[in-house]
N, C-alpha and C. Protein backbone atom coordinates (compact mmCIF):
# COMPACT_ATOMS: atom_id res chain seq x y z
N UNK A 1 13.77 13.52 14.75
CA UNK A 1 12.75 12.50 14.89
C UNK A 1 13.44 11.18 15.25
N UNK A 2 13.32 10.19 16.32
CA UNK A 2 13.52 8.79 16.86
C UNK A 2 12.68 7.93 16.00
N UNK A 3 13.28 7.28 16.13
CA UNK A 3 12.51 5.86 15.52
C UNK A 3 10.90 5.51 15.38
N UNK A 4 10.91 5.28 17.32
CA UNK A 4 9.52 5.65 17.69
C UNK A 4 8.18 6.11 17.04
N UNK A 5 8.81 7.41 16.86
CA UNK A 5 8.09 8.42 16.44
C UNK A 5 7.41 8.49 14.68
N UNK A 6 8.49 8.10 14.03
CA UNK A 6 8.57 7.45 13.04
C UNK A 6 7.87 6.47 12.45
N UNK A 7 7.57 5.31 13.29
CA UNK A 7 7.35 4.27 13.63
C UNK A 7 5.28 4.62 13.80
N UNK A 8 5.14 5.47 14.91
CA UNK A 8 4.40 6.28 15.14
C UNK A 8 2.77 6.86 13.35
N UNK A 9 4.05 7.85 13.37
CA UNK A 9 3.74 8.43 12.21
C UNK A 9 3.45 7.53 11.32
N UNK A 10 4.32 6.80 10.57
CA UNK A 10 4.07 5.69 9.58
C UNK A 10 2.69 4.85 9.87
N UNK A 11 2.26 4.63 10.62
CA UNK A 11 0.67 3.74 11.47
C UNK A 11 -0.16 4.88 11.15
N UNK A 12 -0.02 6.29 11.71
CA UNK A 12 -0.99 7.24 11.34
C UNK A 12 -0.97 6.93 9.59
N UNK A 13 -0.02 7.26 9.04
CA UNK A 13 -0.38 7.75 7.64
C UNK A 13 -0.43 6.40 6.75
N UNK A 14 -0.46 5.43 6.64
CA UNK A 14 -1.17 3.52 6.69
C UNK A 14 -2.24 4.25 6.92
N UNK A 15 -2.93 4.38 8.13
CA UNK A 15 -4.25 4.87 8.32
C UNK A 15 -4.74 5.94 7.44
N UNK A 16 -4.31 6.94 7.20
CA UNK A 16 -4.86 8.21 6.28
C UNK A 16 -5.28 7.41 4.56
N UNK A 17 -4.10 6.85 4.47
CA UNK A 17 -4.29 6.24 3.00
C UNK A 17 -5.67 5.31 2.92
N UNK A 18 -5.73 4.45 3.91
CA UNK A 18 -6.28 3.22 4.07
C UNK A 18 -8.11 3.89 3.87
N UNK A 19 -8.26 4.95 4.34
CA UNK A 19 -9.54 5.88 4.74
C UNK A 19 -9.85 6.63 3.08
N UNK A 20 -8.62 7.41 2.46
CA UNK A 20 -8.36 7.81 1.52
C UNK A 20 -8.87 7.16 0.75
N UNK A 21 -8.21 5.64 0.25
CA UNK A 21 -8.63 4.64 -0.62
C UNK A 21 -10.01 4.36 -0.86
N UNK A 22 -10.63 4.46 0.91
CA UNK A 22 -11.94 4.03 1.23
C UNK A 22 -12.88 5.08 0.52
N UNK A 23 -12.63 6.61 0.21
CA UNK A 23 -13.50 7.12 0.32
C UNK A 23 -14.65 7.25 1.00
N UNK A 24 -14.28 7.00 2.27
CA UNK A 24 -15.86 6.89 3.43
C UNK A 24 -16.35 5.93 2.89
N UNK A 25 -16.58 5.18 2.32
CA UNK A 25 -16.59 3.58 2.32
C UNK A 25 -16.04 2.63 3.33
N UNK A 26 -16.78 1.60 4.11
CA UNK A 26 -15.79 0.89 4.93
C UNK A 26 -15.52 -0.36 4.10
N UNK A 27 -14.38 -0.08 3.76
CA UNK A 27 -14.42 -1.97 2.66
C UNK A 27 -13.36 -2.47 3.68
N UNK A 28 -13.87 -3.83 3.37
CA UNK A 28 -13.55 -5.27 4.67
C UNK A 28 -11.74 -5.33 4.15
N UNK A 29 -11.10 -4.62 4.59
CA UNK A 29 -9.86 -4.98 4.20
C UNK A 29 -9.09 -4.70 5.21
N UNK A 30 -7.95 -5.14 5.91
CA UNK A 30 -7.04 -4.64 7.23
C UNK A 30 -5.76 -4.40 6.68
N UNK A 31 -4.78 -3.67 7.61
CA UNK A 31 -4.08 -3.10 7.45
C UNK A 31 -2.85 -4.40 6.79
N UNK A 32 -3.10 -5.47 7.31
CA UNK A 32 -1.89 -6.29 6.87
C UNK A 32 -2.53 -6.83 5.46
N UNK A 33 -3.69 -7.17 5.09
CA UNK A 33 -4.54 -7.32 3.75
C UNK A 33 -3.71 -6.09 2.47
N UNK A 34 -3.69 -4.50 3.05
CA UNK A 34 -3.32 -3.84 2.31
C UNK A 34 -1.73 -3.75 1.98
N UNK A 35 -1.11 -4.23 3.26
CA UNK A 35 0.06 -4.44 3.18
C UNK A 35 0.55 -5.15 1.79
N UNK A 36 -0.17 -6.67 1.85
CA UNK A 36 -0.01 -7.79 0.71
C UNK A 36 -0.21 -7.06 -0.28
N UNK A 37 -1.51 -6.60 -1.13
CA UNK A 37 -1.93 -5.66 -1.93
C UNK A 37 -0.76 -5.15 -2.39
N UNK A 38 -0.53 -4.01 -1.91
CA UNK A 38 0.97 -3.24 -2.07
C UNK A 38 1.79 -3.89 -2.17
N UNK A 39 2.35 -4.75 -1.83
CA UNK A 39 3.57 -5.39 -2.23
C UNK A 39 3.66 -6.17 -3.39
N UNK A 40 1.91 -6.75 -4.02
CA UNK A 40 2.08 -7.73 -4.94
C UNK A 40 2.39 -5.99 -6.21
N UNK A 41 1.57 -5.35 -5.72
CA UNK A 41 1.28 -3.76 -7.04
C UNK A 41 2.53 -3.63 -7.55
N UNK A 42 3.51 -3.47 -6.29
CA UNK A 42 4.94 -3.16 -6.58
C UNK A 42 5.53 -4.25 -7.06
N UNK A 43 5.52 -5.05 -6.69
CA UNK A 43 5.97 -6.32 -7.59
C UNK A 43 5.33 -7.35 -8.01
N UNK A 44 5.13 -6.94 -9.31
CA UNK A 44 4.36 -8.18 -9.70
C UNK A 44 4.97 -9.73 -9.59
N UNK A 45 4.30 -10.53 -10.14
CA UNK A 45 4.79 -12.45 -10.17
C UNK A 45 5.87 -12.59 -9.06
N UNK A 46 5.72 -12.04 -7.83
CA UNK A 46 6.38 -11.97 -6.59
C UNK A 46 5.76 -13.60 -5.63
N UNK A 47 6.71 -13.97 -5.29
CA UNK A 47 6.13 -15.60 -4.65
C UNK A 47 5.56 -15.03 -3.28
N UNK A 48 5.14 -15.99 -2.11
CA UNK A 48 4.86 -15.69 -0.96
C UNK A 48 6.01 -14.78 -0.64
N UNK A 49 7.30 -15.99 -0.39
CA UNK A 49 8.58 -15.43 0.35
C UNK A 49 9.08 -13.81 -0.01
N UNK A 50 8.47 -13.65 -1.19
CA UNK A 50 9.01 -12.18 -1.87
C UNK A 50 7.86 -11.13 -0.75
N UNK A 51 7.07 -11.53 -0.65
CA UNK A 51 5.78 -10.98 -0.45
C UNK A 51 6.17 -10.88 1.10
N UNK A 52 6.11 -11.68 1.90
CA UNK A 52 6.58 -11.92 3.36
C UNK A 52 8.00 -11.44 3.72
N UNK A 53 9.04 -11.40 2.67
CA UNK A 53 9.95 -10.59 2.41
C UNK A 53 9.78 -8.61 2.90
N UNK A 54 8.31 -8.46 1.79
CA UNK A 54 8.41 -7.25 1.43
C UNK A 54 7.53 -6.71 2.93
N UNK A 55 6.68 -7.68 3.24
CA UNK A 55 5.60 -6.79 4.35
C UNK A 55 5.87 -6.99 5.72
N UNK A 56 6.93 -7.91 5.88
CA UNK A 56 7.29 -8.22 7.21
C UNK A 56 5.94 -9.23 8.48
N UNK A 57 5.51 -9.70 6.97
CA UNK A 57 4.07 -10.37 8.06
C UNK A 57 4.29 -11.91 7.81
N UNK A 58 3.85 -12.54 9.06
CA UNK A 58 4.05 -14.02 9.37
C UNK A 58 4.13 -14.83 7.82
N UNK A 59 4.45 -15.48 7.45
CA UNK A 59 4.50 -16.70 6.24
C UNK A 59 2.89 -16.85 6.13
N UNK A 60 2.24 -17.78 7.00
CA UNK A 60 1.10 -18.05 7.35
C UNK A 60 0.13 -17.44 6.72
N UNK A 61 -0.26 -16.04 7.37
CA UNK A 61 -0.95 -14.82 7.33
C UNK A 61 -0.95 -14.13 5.92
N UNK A 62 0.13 -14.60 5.01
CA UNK A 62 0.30 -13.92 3.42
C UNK A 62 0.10 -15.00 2.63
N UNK A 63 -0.21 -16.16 3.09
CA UNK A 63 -0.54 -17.25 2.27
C UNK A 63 -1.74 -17.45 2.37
N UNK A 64 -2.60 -16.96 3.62
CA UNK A 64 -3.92 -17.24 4.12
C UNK A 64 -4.80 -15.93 2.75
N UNK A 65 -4.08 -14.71 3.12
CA UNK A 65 -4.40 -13.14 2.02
C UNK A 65 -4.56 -13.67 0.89
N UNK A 66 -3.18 -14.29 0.13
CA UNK A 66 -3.34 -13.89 -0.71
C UNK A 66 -4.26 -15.76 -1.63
N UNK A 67 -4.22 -16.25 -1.10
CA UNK A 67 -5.76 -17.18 -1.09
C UNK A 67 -6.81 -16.96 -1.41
N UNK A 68 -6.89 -16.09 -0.09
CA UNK A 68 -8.39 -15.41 -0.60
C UNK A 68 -8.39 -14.32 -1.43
N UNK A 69 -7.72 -13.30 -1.23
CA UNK A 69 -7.68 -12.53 -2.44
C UNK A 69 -7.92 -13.29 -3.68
N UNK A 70 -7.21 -14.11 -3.75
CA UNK A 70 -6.82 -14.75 -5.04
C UNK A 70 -8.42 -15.33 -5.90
N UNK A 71 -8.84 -16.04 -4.69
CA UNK A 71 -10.56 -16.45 -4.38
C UNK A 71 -11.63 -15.69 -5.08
N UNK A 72 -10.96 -14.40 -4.61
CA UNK A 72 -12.09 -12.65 -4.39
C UNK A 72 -11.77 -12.11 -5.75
N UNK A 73 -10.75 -12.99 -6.94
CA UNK A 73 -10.15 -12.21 -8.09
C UNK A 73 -9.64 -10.91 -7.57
N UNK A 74 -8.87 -10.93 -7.19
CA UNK A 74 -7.94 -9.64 -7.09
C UNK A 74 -6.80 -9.53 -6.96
N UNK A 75 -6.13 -11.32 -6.80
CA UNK A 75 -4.89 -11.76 -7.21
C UNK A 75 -5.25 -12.76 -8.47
N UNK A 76 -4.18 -12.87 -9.51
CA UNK A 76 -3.44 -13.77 -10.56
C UNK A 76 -3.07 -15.14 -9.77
N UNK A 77 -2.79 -16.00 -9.30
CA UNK A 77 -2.02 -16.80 -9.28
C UNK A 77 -1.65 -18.03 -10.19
N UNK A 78 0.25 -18.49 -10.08
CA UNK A 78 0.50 -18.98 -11.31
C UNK A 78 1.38 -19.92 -10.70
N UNK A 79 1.69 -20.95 -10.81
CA UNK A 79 3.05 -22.07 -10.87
C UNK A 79 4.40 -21.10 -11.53
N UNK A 80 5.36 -21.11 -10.59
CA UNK A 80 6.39 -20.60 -11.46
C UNK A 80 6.73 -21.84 -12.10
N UNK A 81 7.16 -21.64 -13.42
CA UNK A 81 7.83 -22.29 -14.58
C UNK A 81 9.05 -23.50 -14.25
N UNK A 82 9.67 -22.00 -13.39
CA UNK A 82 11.47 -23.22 -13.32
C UNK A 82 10.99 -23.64 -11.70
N UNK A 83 10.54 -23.73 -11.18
CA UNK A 83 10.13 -24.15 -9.40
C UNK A 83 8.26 -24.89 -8.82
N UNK A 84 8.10 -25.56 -9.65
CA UNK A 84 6.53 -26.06 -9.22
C UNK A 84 5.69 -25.59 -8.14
N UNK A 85 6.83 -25.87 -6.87
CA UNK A 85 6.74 -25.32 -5.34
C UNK A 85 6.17 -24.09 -5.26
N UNK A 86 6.87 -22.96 -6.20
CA UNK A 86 7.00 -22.13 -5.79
C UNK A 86 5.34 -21.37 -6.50
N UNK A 87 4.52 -20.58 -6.38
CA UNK A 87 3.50 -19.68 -6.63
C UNK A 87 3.73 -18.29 -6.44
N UNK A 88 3.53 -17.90 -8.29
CA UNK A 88 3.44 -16.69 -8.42
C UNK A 88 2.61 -15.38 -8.60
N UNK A 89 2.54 -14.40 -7.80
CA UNK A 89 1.13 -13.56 -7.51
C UNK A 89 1.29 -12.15 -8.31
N UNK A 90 0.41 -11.82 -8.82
CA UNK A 90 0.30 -10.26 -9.49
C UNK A 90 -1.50 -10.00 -9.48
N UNK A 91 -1.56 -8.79 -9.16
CA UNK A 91 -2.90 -8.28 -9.05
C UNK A 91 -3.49 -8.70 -10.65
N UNK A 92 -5.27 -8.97 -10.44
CA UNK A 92 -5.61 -8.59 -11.53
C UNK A 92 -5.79 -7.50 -12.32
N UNK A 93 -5.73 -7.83 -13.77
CA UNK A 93 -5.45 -5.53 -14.41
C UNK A 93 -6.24 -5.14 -14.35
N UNK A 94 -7.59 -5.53 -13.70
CA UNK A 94 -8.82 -4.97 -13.50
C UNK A 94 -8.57 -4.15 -12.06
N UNK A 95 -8.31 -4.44 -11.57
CA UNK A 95 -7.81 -4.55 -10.17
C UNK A 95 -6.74 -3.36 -10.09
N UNK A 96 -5.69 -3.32 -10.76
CA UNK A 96 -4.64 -2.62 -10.93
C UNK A 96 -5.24 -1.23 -11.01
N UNK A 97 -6.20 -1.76 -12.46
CA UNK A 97 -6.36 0.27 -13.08
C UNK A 97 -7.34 0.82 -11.87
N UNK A 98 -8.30 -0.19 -11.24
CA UNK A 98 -8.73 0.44 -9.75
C UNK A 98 -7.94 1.25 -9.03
N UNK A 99 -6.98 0.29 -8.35
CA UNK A 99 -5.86 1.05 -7.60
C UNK A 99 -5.36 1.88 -8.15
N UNK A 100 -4.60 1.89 -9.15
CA UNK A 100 -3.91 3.17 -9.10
C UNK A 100 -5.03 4.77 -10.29
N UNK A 101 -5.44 4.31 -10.89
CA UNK A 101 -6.28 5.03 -11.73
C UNK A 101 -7.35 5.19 -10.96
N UNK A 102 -8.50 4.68 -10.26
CA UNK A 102 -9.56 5.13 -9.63
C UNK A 102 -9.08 5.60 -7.92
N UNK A 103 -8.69 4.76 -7.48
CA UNK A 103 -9.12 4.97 -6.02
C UNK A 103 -7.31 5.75 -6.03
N UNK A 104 -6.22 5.41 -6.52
CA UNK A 104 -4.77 6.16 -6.06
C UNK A 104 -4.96 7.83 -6.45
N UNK A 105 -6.16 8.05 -7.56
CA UNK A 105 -6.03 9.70 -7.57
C UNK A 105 -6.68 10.97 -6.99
N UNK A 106 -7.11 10.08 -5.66
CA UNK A 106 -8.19 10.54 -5.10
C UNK A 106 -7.30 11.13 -3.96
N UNK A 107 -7.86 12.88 -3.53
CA UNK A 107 -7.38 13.53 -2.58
C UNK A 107 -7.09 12.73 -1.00
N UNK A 108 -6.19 13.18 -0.25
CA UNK A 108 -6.63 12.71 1.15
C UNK A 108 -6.85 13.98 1.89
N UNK A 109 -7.45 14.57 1.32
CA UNK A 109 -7.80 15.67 2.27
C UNK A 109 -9.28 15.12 3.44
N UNK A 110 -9.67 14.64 3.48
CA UNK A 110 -10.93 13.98 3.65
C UNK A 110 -10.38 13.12 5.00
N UNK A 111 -9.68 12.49 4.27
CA UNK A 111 -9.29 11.07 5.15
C UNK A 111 -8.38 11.91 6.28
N UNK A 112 -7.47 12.71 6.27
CA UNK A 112 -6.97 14.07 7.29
C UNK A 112 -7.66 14.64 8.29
N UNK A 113 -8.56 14.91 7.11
CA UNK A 113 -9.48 15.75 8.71
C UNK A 113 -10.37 14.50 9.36
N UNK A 114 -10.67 13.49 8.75
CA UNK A 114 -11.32 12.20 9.94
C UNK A 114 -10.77 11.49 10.46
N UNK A 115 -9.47 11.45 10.79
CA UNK A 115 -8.12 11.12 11.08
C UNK A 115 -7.48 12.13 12.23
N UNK A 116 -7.14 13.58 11.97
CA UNK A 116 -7.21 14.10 12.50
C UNK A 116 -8.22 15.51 12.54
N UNK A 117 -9.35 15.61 13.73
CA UNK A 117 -10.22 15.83 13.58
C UNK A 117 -10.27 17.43 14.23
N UNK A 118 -8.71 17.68 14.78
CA UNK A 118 -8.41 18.87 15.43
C UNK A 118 -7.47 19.73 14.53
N UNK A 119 -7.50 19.59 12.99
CA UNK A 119 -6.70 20.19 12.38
C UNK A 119 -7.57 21.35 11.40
N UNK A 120 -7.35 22.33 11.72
CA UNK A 120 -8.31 23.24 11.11
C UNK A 120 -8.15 23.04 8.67
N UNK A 121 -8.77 23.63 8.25
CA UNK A 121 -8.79 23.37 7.06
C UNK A 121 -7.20 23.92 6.34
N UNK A 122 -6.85 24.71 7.06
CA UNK A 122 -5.65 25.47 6.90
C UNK A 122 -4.44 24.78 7.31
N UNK A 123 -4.36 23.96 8.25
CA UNK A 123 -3.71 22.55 8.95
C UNK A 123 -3.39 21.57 7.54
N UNK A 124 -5.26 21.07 7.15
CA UNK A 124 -4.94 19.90 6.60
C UNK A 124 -4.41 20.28 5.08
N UNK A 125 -4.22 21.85 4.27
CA UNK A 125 -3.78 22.02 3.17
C UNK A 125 -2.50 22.02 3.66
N UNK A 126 -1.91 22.76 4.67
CA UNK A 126 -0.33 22.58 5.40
C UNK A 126 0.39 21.19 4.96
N UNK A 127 -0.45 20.33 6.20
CA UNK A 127 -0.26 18.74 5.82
C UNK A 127 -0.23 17.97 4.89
N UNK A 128 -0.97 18.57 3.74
CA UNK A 128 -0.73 17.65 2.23
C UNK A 128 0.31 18.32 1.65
N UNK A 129 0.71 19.75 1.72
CA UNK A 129 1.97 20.31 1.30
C UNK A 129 3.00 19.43 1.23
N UNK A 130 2.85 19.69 2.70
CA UNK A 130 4.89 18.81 3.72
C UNK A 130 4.60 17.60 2.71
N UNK A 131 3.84 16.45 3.14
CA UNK A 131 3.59 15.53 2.64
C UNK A 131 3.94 15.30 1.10
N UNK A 132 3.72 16.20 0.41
CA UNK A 132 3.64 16.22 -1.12
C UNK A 132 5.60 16.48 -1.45
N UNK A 133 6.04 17.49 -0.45
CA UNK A 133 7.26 18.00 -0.10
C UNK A 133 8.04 16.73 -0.21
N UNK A 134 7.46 16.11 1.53
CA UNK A 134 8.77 14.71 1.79
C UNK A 134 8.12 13.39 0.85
N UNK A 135 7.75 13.12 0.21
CA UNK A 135 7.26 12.84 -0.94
C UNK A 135 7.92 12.36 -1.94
N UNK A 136 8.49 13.91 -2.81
CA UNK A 136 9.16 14.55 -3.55
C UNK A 136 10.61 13.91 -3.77
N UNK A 137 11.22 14.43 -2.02
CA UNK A 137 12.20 14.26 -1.43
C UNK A 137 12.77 12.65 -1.32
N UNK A 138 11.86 11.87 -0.84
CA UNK A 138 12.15 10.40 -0.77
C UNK A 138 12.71 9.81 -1.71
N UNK A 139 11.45 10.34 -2.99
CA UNK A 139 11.24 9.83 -4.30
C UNK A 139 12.34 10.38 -4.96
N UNK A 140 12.84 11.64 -4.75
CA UNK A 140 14.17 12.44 -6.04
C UNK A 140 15.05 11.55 -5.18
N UNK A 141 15.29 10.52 -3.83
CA UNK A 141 16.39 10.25 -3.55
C UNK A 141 16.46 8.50 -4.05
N UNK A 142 15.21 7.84 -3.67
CA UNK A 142 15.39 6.82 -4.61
C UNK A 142 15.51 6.34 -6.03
N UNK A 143 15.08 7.74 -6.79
CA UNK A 143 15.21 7.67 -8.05
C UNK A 143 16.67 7.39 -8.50
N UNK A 144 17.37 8.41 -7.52
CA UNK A 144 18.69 8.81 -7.94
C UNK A 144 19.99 7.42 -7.60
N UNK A 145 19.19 6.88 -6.42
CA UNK A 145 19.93 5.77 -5.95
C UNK A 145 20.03 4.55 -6.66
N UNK A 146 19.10 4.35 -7.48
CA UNK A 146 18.27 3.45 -8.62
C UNK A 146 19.32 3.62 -9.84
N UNK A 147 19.21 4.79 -10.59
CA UNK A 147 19.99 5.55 -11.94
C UNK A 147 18.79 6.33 -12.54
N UNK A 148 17.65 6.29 -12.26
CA UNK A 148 16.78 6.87 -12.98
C UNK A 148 17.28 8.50 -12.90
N UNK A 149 15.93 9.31 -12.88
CA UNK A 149 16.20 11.13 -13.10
C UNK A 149 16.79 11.60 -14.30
């Protein structure tokens, strides 16, 4: 696999999740919105720069998110302590047990086949396999790189 391709893939499966999450729901959120999201989940009391750090999106554009998020209650925001300047973001825990307890335990089998719409039912159990597989794989390698396991 090239970069490309990679590159590719990663946009498809952003998309699978993004549908997933939705449950056939269209909620007003874009791909760089979910980006922020995810990055504050993974790190909490993370500043912009951590945040723009983590998603690779304009300064601007993650200050504009997480604003409104912030607006919409679905970000915390706080003054860090030792830096005035600086503002610190973590989802609300209302918010949190959503994500990962309601909407993170939900199949994507769904979001697969409306995604891809030429994959027979036998395809899309294939596809959550591998998936579940390189997964696995990523995860037993960052664990290990970390000290955890």
């Amino acid at each position: 696999m090239d970069v490309q391709r990679l590159n590719r893939l990663a946009r498809q499966l952003r998309e699978i999740a993004l549908k997933a999450s939705q449950d056939g729901a269209e909620l007003p959120i874009s791909f760089g919105e979910l980006a922020v999201v995810e990055s504050v989940a993974r790190n909490p009391d993370s500043t912009i720069t951590d945040i723009v750090r983590g998603t690779e999106l304009a300064q601007s554009r993650v200050s504009r998110v997480v604003h409104a998020l912030a607006a919409d209650g679905v970000f915390i925001t706080t003054r860090d302590p030792n830096d005035r300047r600086q503002t610190r973001v973590r989802l609300d825990p209302k918010v949190r047990k959503q994500m990962f307890e309601d909407f993170g335990s939900r199949s994507v089998s769904a979001a697969l086949a409306e995604t891809s719409p030429r994959l027979s039912d036998e395809n899309i159990a294939r596809a959550e396999q591998l998936l579940d597989e390189l997964a696995d794989l990523i995860d037993g390698q960052h664990a290990s790189e970390h000290g955890a396991e």
